[in-house]
N, C-alpha and C. Protein backbone atom coordinates (compact mmCIF):
# COMPACT_ATOMS: atom_id res chain seq x y z
N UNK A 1 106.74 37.15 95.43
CA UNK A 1 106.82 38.37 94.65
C UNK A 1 105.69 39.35 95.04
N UNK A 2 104.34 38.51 95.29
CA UNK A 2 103.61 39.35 95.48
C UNK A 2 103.55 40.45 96.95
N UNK A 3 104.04 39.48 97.95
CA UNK A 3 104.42 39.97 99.27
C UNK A 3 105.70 41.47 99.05
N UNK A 4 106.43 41.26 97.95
CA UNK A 4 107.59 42.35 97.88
C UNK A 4 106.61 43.64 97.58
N UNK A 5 105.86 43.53 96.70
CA UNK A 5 105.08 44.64 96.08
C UNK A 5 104.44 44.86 97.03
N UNK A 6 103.69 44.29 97.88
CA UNK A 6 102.81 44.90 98.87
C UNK A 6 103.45 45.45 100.18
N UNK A 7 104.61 45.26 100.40
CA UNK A 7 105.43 45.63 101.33
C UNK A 7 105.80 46.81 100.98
N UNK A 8 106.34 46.85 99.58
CA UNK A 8 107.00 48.00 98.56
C UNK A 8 106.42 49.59 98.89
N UNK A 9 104.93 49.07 98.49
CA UNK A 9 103.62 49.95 98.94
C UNK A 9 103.78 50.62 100.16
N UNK A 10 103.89 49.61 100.87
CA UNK A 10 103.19 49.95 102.47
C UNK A 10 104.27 50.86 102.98
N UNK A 11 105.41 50.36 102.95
CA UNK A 11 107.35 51.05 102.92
C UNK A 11 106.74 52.49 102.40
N UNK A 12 106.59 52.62 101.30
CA UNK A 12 106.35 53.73 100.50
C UNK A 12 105.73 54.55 100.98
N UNK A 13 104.31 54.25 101.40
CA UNK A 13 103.24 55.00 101.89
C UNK A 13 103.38 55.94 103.21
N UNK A 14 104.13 54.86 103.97
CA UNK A 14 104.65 55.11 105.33
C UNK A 14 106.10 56.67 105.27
N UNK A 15 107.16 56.17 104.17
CA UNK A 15 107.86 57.54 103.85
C UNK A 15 107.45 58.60 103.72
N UNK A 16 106.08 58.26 102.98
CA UNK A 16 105.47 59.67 102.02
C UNK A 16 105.12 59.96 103.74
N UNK A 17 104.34 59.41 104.22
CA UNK A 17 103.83 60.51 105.15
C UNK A 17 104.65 61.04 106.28
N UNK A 18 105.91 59.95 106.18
CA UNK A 18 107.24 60.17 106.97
C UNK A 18 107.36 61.96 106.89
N UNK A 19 107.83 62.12 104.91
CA UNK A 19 108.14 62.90 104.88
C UNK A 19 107.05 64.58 105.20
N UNK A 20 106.02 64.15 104.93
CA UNK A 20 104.83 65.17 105.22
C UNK A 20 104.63 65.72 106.84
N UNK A 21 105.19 64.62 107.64
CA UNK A 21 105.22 65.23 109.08
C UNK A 21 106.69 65.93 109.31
N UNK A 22 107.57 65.41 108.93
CA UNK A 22 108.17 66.32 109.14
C UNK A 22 108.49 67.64 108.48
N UNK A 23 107.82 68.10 107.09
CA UNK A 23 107.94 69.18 106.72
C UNK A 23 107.28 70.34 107.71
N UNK A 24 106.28 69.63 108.49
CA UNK A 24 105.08 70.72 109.32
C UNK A 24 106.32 71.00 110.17
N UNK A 25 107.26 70.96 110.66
CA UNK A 25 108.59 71.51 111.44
C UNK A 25 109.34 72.44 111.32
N UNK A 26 109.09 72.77 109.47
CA UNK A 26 110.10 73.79 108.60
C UNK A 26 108.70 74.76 108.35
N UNK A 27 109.35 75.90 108.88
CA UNK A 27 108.11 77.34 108.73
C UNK A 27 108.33 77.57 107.50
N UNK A 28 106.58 77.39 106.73
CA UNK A 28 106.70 78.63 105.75
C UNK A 28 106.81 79.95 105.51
N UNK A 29 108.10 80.43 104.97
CA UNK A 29 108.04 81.76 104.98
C UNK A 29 107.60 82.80 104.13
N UNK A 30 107.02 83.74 104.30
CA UNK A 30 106.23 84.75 103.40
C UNK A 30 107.25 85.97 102.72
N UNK A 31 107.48 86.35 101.59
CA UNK A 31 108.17 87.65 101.53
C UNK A 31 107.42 88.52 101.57
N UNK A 32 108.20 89.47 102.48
CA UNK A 32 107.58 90.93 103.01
C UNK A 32 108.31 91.92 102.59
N UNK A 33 108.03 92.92 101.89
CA UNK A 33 109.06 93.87 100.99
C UNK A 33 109.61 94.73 102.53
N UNK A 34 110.94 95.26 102.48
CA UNK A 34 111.18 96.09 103.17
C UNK A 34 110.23 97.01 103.37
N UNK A 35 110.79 97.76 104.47
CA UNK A 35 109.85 99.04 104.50
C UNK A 35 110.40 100.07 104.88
N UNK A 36 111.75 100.30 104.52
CA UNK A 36 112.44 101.18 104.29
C UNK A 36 112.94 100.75 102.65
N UNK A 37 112.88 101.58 101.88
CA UNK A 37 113.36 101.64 99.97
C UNK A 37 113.42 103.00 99.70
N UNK A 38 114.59 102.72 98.33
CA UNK A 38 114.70 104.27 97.81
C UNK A 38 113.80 103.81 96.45
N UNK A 39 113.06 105.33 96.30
CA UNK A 39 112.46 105.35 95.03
C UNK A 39 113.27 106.41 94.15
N UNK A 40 114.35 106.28 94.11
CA UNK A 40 114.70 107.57 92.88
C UNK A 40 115.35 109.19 93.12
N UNK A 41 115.34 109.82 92.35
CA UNK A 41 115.55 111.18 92.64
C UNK A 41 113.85 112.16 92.13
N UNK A 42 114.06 113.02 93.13
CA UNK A 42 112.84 114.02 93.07
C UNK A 42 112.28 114.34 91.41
N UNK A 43 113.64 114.34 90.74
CA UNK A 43 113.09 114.70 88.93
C UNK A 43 112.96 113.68 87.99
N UNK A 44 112.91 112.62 89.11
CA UNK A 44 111.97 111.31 88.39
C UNK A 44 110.91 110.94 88.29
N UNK A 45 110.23 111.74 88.94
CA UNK A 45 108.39 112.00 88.93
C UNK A 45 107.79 113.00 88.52
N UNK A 46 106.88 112.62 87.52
CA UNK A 46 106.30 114.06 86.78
C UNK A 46 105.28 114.64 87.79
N UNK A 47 103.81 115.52 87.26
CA UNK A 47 103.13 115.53 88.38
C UNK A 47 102.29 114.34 87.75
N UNK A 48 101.59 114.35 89.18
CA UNK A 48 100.05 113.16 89.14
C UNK A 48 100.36 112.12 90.07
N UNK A 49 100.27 111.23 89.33
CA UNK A 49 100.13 109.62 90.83
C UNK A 49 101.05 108.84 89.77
N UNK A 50 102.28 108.21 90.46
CA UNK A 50 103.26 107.23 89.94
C UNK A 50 102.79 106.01 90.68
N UNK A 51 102.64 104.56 89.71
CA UNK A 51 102.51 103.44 90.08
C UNK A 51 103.09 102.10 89.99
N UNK A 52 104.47 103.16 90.02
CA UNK A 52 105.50 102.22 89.78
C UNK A 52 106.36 101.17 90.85
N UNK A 53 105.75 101.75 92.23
CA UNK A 53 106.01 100.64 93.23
C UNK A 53 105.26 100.10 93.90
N UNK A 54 103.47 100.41 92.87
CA UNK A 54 102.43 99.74 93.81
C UNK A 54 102.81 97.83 93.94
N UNK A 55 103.20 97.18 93.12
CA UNK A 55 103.18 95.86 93.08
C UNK A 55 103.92 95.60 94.22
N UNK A 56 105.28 96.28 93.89
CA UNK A 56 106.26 95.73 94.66
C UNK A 56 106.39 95.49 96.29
N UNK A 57 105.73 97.58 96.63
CA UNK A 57 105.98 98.24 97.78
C UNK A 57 104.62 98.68 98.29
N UNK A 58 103.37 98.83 97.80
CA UNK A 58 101.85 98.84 98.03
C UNK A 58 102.28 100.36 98.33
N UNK A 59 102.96 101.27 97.61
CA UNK A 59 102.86 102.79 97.59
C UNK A 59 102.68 102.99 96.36
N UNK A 60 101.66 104.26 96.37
CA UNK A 60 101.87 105.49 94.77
C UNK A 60 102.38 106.87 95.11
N UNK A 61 103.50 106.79 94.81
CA UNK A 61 104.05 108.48 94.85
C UNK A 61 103.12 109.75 94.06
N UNK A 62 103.27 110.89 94.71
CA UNK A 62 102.23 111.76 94.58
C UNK A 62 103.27 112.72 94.26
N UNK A 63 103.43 113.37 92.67
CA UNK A 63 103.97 114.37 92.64
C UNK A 63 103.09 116.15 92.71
N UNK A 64 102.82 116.85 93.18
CA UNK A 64 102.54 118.26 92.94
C UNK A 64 103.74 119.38 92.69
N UNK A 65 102.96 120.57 92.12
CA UNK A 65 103.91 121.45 92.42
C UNK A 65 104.96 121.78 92.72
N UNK A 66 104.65 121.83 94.42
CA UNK A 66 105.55 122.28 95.41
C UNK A 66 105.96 121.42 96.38
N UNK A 67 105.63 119.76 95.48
CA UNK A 67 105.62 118.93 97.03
C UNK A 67 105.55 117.09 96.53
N UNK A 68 106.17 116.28 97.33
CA UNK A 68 105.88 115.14 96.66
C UNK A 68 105.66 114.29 98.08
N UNK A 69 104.61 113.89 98.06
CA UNK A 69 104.50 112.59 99.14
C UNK A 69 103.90 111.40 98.74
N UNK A 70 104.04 110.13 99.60
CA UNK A 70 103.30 108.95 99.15
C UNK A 70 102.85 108.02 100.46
N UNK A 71 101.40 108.22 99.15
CA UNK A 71 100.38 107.46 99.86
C UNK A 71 100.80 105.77 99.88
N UNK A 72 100.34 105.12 101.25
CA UNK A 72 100.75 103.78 101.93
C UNK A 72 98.82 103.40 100.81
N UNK A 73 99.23 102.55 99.73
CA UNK A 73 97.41 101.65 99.10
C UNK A 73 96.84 100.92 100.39
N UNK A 74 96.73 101.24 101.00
CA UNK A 74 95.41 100.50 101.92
C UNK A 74 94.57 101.35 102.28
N UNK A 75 93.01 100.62 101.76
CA UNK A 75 91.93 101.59 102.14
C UNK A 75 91.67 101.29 103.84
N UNK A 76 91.39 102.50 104.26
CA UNK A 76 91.07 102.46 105.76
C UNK A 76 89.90 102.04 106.34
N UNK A 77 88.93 101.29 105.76
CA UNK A 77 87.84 100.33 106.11
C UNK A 77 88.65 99.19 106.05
N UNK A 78 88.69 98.40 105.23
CA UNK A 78 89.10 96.43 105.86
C UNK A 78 90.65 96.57 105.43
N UNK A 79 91.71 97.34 104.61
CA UNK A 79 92.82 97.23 104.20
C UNK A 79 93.25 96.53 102.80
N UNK A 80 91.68 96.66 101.94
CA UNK A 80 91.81 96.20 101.04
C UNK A 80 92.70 97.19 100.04
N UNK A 81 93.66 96.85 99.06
CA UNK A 81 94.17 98.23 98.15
C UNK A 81 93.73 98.59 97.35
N UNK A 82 93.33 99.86 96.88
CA UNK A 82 92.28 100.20 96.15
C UNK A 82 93.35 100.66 94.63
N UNK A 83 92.48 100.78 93.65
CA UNK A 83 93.24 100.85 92.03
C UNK A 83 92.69 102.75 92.20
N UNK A 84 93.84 102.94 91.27
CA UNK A 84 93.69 103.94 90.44
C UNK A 84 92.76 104.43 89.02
N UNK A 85 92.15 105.22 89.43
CA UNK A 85 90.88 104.99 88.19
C UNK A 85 91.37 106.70 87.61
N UNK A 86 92.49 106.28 86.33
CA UNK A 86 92.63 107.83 85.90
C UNK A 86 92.01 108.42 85.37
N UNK A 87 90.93 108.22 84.42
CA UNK A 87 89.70 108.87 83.78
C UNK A 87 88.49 109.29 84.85
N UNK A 88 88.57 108.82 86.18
CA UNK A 88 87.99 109.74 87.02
C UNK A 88 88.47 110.24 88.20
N UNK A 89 89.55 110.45 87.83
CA UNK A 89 90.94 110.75 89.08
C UNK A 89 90.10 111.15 90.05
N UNK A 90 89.95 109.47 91.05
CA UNK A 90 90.10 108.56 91.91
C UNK A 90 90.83 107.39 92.36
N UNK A 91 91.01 107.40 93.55
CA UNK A 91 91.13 106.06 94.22
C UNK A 91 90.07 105.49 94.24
N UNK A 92 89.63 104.27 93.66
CA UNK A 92 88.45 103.20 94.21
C UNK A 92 88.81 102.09 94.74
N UNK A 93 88.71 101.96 95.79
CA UNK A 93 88.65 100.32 96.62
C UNK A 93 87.47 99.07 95.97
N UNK A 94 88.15 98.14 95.65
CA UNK A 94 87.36 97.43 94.95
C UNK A 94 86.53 96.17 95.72
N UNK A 95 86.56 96.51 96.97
CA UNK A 95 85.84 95.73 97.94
C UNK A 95 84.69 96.06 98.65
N UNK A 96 84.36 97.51 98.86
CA UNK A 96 83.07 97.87 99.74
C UNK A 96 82.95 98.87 98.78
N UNK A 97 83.63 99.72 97.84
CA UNK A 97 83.60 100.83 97.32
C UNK A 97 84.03 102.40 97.46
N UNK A 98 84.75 102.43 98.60
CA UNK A 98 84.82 103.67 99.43
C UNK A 98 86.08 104.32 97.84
N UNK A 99 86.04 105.79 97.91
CA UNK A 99 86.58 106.54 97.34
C UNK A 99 87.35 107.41 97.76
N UNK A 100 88.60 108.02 97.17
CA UNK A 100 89.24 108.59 97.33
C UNK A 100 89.79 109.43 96.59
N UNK A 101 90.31 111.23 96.68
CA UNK A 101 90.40 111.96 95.62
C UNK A 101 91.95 111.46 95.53
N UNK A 102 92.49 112.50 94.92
CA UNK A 102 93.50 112.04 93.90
C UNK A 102 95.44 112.06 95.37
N UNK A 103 94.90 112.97 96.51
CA UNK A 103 95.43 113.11 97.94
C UNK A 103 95.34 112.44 98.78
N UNK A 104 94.28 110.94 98.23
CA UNK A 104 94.07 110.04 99.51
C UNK A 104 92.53 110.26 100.41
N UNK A 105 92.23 111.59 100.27
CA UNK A 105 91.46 111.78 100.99
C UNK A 105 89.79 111.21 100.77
N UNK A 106 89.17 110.52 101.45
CA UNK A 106 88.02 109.38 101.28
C UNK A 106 87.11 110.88 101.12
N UNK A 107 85.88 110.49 100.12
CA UNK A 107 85.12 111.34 99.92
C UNK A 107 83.31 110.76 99.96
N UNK A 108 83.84 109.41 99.60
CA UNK A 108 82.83 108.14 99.32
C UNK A 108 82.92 106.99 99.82
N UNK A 109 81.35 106.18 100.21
CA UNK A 109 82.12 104.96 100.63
C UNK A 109 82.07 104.45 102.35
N UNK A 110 82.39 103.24 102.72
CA UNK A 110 82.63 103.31 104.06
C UNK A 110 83.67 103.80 104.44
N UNK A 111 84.49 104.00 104.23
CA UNK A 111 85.94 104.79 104.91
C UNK A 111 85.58 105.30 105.55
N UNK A 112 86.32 105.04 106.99
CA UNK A 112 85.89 106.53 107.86
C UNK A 112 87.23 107.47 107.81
N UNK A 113 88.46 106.92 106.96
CA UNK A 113 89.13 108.44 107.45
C UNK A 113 90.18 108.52 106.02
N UNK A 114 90.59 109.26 105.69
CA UNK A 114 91.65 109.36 104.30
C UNK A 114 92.82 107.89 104.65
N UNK A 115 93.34 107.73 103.24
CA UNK A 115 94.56 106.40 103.11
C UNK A 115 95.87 107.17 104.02
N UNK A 116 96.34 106.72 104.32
CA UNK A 116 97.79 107.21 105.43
C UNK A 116 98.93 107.49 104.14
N UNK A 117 99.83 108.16 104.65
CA UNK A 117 101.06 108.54 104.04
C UNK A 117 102.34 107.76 104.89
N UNK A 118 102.95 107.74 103.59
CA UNK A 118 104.44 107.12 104.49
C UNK A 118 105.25 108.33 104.67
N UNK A 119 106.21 107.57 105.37
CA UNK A 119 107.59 108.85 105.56
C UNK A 119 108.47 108.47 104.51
N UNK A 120 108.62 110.18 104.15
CA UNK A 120 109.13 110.32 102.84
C UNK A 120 110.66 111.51 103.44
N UNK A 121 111.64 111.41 102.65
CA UNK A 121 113.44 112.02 103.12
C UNK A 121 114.02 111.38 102.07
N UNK A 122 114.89 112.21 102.30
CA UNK A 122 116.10 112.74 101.44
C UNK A 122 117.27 111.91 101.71
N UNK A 123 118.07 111.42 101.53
CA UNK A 123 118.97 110.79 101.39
C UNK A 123 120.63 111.75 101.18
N UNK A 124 121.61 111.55 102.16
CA UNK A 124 122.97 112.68 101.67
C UNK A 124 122.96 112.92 99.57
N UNK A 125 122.65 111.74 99.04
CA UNK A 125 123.18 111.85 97.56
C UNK A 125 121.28 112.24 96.64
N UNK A 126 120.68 112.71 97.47
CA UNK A 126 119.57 113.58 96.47
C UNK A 126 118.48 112.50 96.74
N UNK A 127 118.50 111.16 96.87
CA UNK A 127 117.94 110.42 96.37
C UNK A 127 116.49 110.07 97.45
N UNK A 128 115.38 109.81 97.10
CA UNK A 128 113.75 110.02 98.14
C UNK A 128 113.76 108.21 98.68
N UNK A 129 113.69 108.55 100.02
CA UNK A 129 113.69 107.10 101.04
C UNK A 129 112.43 107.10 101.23
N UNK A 130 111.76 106.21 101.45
CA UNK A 130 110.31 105.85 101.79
C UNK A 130 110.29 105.25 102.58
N UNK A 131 109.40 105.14 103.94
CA UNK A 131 109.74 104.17 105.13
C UNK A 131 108.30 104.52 105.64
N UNK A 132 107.18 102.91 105.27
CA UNK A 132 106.09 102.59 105.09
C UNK A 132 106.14 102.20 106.63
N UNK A 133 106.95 102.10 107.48
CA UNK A 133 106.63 101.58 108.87
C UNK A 133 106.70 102.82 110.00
N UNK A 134 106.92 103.75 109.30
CA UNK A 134 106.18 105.13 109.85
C UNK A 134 105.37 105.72 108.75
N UNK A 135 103.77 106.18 109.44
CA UNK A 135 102.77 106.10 108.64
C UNK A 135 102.12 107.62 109.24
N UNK A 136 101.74 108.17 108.71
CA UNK A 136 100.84 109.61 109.00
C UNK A 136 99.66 109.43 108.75
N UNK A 137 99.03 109.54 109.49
CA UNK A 137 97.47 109.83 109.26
C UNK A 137 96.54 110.70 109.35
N UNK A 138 95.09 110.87 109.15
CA UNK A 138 94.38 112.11 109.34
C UNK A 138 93.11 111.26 109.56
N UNK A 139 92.48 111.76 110.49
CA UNK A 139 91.38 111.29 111.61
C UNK A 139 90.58 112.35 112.02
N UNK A 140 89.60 113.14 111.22
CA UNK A 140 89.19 114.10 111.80
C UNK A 140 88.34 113.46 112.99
N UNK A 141 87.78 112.28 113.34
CA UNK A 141 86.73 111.97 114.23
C UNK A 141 87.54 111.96 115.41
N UNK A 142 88.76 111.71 115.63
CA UNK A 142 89.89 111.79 116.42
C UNK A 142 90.50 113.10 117.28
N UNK A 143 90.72 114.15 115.77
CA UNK A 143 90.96 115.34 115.88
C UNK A 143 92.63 115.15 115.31
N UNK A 144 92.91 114.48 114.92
CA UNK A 144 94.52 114.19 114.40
C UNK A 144 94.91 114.72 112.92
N UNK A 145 95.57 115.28 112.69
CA UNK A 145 95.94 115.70 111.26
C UNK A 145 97.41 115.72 111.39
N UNK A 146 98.12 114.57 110.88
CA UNK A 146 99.75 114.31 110.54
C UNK A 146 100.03 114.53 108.87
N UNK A 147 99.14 115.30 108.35
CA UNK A 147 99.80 115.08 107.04
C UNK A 147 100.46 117.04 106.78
N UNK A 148 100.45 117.43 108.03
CA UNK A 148 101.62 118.55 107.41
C UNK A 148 102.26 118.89 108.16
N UNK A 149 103.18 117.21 109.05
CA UNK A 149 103.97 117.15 109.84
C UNK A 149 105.32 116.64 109.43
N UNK A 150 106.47 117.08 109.49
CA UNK A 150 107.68 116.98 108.91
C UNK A 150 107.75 115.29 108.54
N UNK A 151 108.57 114.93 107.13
CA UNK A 151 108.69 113.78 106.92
C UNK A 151 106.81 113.07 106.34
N UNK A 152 106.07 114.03 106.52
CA UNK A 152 104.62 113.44 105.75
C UNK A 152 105.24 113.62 104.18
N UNK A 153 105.85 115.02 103.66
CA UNK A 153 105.39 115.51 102.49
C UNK A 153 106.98 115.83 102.22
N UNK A 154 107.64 116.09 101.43
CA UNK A 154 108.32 117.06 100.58
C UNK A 154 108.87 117.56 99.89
N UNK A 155 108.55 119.10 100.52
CA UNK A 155 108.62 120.21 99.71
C UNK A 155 109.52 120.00 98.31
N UNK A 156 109.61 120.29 97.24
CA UNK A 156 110.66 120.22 96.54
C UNK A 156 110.62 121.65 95.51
């Protein structure tokens, strides 16, 4: 009896790790949000900063005036995403500290250059496409300014 149990064990032990080598065979996979999404129609955003697809989509839509674009949350020092601080309408990155006004644009901080914008369009039925895998940027150390290049911003 005692030989069954210790065999029982050893049988056992040997599966478990049976099964542990062969899981290292099956890739873990990560979910990655698209990067093309619709956010809505244009008169679904008031003005100010919407943060209604930071979780999902790591964007905050930017309504103004005459114009709506959205900023891609990664600060441009390490890619950490920085929060919204509305009582001192800022961006703050909560990792080195760098700042940003309420446009993205770094004012404070290590950043060396403003947060990027996605490409933002229209859709045939009204509705605003966002497509985070084309990105605009502004680099004055560069000499680059894409943010009042078609598909940065719009007009509405």
């Amino acid at each position: 009896m005692r030989r069954r149990v210790i065999w029982g064990m050893i049988y056992g032990y040997l599966g478990i790790n049976l099964l542990m080598f062969l899981r290292f065979f099956f890739p873990r996979a990560l979910y990655e949000p698209n990067t093309i999404f619709n956010i809505g129609y244009p008169a679904d955003f008031s003005l100010g900063i919407d943060q209604r697809y930071l979780m999902t989509n790591r964007v905050w839509i930017i309504r103004e005036p005459d114009r709506i674009f959205v900023i891609f949350a990664r600060c441009t020092h390490l890619g950490c995403t920085p929060e919204w601080k509305a009582s001192e309408n800022k961006f703050k990155c909560p990792c080195h500290g760098s700042g940003y006004d309420s446009e993205g644009v770094n004012f404070e901080g290590p950043a060396p250059r403003p947060m990027d914008r996605a490409h933002v369009d229209l859709d045939p039925t009204g509705k605003l496409i966002v497509d985070t895998s084309r990105l605009y940027m502004d680099d004055p150390r560069a000499g680059v300014n894409q943010f009042n290049d078609p598909g940065a911003y719009l007009p509405v």
